[in-house]
PDB file of N, CA and C in Angstrom:
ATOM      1  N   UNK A   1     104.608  73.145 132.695  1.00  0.00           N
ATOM      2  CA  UNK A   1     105.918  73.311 132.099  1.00  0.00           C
ATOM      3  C   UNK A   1     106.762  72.097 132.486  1.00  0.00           C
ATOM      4  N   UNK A   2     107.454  71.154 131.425  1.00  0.00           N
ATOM      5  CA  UNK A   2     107.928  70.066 131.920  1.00  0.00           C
ATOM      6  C   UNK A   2     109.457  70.296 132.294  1.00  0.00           C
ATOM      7  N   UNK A   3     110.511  69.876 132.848  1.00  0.00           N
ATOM      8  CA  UNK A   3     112.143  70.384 132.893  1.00  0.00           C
ATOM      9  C   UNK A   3     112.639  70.667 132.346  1.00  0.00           C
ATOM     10  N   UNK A   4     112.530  69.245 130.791  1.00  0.00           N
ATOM     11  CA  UNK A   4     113.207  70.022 129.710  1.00  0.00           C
ATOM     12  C   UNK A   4     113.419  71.336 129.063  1.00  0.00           C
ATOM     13  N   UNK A   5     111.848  71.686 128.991  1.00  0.00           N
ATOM     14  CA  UNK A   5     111.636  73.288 128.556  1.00  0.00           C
ATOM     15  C   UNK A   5     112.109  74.195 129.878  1.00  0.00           C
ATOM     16  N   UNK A   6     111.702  73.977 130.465  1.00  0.00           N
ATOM     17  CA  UNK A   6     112.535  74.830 132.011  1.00  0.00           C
ATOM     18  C   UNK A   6     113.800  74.776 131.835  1.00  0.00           C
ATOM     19  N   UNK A   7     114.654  73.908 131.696  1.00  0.00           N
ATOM     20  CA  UNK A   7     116.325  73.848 131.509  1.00  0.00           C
ATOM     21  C   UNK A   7     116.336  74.612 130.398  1.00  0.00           C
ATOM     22  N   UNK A   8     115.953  74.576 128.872  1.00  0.00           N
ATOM     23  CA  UNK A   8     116.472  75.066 127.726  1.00  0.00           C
ATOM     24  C   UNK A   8     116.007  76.493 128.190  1.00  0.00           C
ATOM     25  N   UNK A   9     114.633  77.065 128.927  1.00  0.00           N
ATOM     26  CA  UNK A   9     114.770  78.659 129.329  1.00  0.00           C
ATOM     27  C   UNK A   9     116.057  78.812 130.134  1.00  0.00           C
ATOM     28  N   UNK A  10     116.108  78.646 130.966  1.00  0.00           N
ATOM     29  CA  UNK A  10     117.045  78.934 132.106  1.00  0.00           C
ATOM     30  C   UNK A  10     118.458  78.998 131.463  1.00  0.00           C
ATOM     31  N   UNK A  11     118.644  77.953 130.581  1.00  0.00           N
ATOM     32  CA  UNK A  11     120.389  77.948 129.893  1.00  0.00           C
ATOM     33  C   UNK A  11     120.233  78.722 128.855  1.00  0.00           C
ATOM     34  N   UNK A  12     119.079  79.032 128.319  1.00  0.00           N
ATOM     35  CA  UNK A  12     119.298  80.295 127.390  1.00  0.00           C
ATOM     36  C   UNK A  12     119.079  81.701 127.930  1.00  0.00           C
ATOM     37  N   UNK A  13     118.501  82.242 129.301  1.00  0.00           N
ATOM     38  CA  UNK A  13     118.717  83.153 129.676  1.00  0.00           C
ATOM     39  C   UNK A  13     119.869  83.802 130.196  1.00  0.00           C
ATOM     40  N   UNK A  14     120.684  82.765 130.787  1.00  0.00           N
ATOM     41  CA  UNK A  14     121.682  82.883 132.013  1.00  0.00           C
ATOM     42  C   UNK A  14     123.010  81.995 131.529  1.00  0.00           C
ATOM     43  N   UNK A  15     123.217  81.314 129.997  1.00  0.00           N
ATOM     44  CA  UNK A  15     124.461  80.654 129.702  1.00  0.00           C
ATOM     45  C   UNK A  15     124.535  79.628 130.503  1.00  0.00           C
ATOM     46  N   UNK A  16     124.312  79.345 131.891  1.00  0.00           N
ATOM     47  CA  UNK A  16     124.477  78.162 132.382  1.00  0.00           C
ATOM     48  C   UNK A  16     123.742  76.739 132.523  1.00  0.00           C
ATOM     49  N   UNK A  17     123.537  76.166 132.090  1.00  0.00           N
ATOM     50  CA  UNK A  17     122.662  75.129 132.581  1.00  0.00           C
ATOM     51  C   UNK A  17     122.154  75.030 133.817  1.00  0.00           C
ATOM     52  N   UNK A  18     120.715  74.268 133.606  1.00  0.00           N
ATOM     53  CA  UNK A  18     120.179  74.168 135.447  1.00  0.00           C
ATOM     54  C   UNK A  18     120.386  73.451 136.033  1.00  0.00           C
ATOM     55  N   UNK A  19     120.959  72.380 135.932  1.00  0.00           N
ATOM     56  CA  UNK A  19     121.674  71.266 136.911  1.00  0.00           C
ATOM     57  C   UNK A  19     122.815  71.865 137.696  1.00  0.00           C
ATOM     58  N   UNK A  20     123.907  72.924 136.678  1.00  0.00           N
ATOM     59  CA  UNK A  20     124.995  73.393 137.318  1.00  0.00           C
ATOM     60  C   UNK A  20     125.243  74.260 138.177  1.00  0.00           C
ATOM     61  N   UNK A  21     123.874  75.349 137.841  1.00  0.00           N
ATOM     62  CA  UNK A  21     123.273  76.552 138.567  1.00  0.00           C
ATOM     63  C   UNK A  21     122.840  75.937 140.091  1.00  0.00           C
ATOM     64  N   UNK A  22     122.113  74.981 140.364  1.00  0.00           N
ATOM     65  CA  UNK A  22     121.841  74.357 141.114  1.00  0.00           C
ATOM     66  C   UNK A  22     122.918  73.790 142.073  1.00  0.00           C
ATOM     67  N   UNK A  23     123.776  73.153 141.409  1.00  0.00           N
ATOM     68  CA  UNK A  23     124.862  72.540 141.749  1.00  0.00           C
ATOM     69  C   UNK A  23     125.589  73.803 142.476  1.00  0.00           C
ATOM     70  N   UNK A  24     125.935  74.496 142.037  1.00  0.00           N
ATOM     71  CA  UNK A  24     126.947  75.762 142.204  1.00  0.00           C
ATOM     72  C   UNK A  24     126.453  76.378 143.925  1.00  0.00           C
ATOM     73  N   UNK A  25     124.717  76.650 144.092  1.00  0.00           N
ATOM     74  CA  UNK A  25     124.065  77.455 144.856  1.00  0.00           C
ATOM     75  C   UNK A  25     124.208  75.862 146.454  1.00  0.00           C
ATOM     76  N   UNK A  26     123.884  74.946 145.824  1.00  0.00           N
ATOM     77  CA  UNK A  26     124.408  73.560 146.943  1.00  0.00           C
ATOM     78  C   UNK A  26     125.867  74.148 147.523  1.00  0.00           C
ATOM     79  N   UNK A  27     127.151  74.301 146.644  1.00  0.00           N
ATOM     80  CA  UNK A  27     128.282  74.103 146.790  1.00  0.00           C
ATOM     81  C   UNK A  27     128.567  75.766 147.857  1.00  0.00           C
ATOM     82  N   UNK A  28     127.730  76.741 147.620  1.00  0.00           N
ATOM     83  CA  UNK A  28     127.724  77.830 147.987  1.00  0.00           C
ATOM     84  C   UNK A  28     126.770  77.660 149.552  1.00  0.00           C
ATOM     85  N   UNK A  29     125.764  76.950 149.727  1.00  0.00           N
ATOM     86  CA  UNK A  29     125.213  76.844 151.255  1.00  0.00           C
ATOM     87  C   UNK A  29     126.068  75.747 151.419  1.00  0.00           C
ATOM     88  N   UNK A  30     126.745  74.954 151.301  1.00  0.00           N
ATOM     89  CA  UNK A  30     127.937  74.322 152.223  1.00  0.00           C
ATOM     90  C   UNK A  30     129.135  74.766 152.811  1.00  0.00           C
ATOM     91  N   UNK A  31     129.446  75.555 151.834  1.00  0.00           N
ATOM     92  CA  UNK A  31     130.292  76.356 152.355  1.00  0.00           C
ATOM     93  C   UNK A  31     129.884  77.639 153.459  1.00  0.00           C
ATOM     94  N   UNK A  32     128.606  77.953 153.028  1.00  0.00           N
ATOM     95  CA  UNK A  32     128.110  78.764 154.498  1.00  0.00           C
ATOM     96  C   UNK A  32     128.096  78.095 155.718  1.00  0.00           C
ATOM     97  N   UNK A  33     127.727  76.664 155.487  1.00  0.00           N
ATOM     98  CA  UNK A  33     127.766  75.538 156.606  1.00  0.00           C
ATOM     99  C   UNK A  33     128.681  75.592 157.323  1.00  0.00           C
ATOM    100  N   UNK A  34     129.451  75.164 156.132  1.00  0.00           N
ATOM    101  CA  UNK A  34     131.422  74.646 157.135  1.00  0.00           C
ATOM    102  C   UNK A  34     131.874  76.275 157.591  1.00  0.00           C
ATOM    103  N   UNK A  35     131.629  77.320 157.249  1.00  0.00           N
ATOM    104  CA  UNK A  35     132.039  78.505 157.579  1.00  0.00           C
ATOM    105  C   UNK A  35     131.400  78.796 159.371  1.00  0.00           C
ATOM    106  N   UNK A  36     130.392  78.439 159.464  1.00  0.00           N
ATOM    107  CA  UNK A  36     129.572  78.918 160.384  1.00  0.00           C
ATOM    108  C   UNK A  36     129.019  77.927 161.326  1.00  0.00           C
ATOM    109  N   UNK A  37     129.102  76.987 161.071  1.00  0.00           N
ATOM    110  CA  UNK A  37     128.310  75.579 162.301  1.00  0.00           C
ATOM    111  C   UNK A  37     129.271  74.550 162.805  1.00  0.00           C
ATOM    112  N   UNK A  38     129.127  73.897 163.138  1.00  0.00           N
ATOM    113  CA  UNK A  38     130.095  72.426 163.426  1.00  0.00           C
ATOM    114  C   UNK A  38     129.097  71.633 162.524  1.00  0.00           C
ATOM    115  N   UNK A  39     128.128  71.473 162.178  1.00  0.00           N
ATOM    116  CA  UNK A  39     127.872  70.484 161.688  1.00  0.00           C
ATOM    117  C   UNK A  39     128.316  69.135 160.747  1.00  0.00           C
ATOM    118  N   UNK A  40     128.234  68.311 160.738  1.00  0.00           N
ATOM    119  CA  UNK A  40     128.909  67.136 160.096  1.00  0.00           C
ATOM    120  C   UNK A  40     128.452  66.822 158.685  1.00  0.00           C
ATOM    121  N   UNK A  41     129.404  66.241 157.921  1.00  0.00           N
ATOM    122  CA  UNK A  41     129.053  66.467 156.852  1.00  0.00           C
ATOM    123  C   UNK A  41     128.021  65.435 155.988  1.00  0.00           C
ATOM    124  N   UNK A  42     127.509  64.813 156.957  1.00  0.00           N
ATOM    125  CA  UNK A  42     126.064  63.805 156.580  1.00  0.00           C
ATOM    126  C   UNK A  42     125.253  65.057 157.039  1.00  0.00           C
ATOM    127  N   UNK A  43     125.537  65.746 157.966  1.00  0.00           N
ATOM    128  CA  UNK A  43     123.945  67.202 158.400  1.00  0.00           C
ATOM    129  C   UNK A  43     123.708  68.105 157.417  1.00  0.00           C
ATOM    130  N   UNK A  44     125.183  68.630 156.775  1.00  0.00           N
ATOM    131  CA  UNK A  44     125.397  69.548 155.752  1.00  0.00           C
ATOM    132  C   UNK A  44     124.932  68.833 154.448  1.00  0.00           C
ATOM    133  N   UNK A  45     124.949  67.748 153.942  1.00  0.00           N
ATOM    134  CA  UNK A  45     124.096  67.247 152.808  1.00  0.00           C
ATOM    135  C   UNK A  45     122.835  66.974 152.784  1.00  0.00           C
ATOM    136  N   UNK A  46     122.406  66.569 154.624  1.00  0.00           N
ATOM    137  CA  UNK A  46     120.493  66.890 154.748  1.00  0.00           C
ATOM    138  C   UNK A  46     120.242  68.255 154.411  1.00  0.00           C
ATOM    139  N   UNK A  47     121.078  69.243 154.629  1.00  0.00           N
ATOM    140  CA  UNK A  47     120.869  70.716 154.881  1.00  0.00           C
ATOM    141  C   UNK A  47     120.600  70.751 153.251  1.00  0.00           C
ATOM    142  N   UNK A  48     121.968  70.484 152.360  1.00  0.00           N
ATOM    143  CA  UNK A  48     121.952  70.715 150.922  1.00  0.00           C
ATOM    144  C   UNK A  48     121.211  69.948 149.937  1.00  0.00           C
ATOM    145  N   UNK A  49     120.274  69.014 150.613  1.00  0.00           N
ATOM    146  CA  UNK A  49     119.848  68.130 149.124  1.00  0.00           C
ATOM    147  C   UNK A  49     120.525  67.275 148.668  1.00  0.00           C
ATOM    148  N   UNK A  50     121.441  67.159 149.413  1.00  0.00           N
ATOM    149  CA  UNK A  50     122.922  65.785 148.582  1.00  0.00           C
ATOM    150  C   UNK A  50     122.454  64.606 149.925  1.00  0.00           C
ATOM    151  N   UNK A  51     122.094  63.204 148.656  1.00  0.00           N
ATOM    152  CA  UNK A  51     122.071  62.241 149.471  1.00  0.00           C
ATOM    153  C   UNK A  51     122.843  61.250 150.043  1.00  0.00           C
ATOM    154  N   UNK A  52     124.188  61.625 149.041  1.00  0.00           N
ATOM    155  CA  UNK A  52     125.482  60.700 149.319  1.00  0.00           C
ATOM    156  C   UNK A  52     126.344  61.507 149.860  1.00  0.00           C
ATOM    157  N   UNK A  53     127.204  61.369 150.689  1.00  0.00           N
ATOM    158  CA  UNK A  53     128.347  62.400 151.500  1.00  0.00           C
ATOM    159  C   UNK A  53     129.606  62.444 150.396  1.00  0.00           C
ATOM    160  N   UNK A  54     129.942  60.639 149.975  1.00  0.00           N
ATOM    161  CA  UNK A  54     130.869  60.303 149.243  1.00  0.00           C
ATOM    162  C   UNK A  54     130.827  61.976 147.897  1.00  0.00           C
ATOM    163  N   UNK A  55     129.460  61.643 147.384  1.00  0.00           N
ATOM    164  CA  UNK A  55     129.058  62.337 146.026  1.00  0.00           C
ATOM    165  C   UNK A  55     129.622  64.163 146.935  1.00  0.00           C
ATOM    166  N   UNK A  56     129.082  63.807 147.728  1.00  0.00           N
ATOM    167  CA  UNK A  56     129.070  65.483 148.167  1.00  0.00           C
ATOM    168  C   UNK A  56     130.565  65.815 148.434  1.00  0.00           C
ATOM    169  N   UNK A  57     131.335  65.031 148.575  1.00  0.00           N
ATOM    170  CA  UNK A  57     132.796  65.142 148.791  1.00  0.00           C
ATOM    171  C   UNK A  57     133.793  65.296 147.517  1.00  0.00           C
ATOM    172  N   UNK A  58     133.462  65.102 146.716  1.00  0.00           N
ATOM    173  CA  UNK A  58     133.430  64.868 145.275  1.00  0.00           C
ATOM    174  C   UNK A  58     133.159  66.217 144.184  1.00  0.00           C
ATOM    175  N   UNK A  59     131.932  66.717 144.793  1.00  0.00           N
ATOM    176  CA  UNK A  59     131.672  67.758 144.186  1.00  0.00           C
ATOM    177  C   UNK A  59     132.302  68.857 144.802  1.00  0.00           C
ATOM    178  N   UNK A  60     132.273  69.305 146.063  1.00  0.00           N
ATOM    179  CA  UNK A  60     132.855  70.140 146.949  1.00  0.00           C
ATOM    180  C   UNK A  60     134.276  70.600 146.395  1.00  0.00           C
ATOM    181  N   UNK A  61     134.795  69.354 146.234  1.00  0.00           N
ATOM    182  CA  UNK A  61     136.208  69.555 146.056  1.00  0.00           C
ATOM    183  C   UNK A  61     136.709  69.982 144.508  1.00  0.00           C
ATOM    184  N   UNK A  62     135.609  69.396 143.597  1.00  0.00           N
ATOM    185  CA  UNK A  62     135.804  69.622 142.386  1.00  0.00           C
ATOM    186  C   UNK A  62     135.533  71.252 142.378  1.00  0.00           C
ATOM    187  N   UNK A  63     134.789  71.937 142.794  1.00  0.00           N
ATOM    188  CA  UNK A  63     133.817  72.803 142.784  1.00  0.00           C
ATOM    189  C   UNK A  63     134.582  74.050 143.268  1.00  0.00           C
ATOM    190  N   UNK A  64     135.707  73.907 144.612  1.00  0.00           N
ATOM    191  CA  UNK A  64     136.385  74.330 145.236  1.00  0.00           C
ATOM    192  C   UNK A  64     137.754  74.539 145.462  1.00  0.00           C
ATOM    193  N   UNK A  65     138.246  73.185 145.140  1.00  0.00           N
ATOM    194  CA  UNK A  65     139.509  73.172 145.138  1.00  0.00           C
ATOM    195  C   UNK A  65     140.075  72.386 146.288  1.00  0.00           C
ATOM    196  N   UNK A  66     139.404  72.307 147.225  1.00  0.00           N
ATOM    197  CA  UNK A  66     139.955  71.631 148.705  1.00  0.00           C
ATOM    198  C   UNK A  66     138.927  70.703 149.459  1.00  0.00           C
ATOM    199  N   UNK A  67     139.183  70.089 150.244  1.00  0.00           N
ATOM    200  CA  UNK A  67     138.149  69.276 150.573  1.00  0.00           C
ATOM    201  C   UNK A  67     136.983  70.094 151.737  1.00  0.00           C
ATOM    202  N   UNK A  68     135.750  69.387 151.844  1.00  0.00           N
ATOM    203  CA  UNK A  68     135.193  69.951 152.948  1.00  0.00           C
ATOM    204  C   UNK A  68     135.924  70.641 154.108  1.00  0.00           C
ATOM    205  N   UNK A  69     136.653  69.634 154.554  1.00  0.00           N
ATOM    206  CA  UNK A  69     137.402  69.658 156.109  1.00  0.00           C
ATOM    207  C   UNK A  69     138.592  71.060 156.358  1.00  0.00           C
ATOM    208  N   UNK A  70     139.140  70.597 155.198  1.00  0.00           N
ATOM    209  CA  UNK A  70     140.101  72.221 154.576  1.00  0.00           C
ATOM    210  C   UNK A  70     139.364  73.267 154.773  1.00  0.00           C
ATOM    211  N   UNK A  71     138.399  73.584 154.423  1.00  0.00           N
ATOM    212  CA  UNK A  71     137.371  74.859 153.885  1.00  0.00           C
ATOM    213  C   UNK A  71     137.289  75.159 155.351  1.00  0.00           C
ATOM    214  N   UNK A  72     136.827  74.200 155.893  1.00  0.00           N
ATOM    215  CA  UNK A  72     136.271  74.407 157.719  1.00  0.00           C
ATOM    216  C   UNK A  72     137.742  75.229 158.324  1.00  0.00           C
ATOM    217  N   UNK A  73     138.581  74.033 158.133  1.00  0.00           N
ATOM    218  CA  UNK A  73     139.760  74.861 158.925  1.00  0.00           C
ATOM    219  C   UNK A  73     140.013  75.720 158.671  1.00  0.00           C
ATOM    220  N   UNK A  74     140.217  76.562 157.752  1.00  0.00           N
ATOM    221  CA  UNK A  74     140.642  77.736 156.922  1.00  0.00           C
ATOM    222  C   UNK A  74     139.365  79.287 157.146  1.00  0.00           C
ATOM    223  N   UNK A  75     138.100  78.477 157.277  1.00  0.00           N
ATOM    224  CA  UNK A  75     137.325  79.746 157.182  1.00  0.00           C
ATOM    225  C   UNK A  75     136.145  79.662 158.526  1.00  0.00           C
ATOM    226  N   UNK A  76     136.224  78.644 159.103  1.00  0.00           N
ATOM    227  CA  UNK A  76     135.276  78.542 160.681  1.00  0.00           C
ATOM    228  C   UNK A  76     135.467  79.467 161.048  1.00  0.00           C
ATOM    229  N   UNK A  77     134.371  80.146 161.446  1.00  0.00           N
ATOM    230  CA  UNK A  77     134.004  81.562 162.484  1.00  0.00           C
ATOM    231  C   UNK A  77     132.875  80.718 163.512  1.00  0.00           C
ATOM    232  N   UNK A  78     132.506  80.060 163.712  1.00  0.00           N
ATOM    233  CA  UNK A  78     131.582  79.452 164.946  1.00  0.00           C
ATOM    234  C   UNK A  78     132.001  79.370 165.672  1.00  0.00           C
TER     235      UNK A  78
END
């Protein structure tokens, strides 16, 4: 099965595309991250699959509304 056909199942089962679905479930274990560890946010993009921090800072915020660092302060339980 090559991606293409994998993406057109997946966005026709579920309305979303698979890049975004993907994207979304990243943006969702980072935020378990910053909720729960100290980890830094070059550890939290080894953790997530994101190879740029910049990119990962970017999406986070788009994704969220606030930046990494916000999220931490606001919801750290570690």
């Amino acid at each position: 099965m090559n991606l293409d056909y994998l993406s057109h199942i997946f966005s026709t089962k579920t309305g979303a595309s698979l890049s975004s679905y993907i994207m979304d479930e990243r943006m969702a274990a980072a935020k378990r991250l910053l909720a729960t560890t100290s980890f830094s946010p070059q550890q939290i993009c080894d953790q997530i699959g994101i190879a740029n921090v910049s990119y990962f800072y970017r999406q986070f915020k788009k994704s969220s509304g606030v930046t990494p660092q916000q999220y931490r302060e606001k919801h750290f339980h570690g």
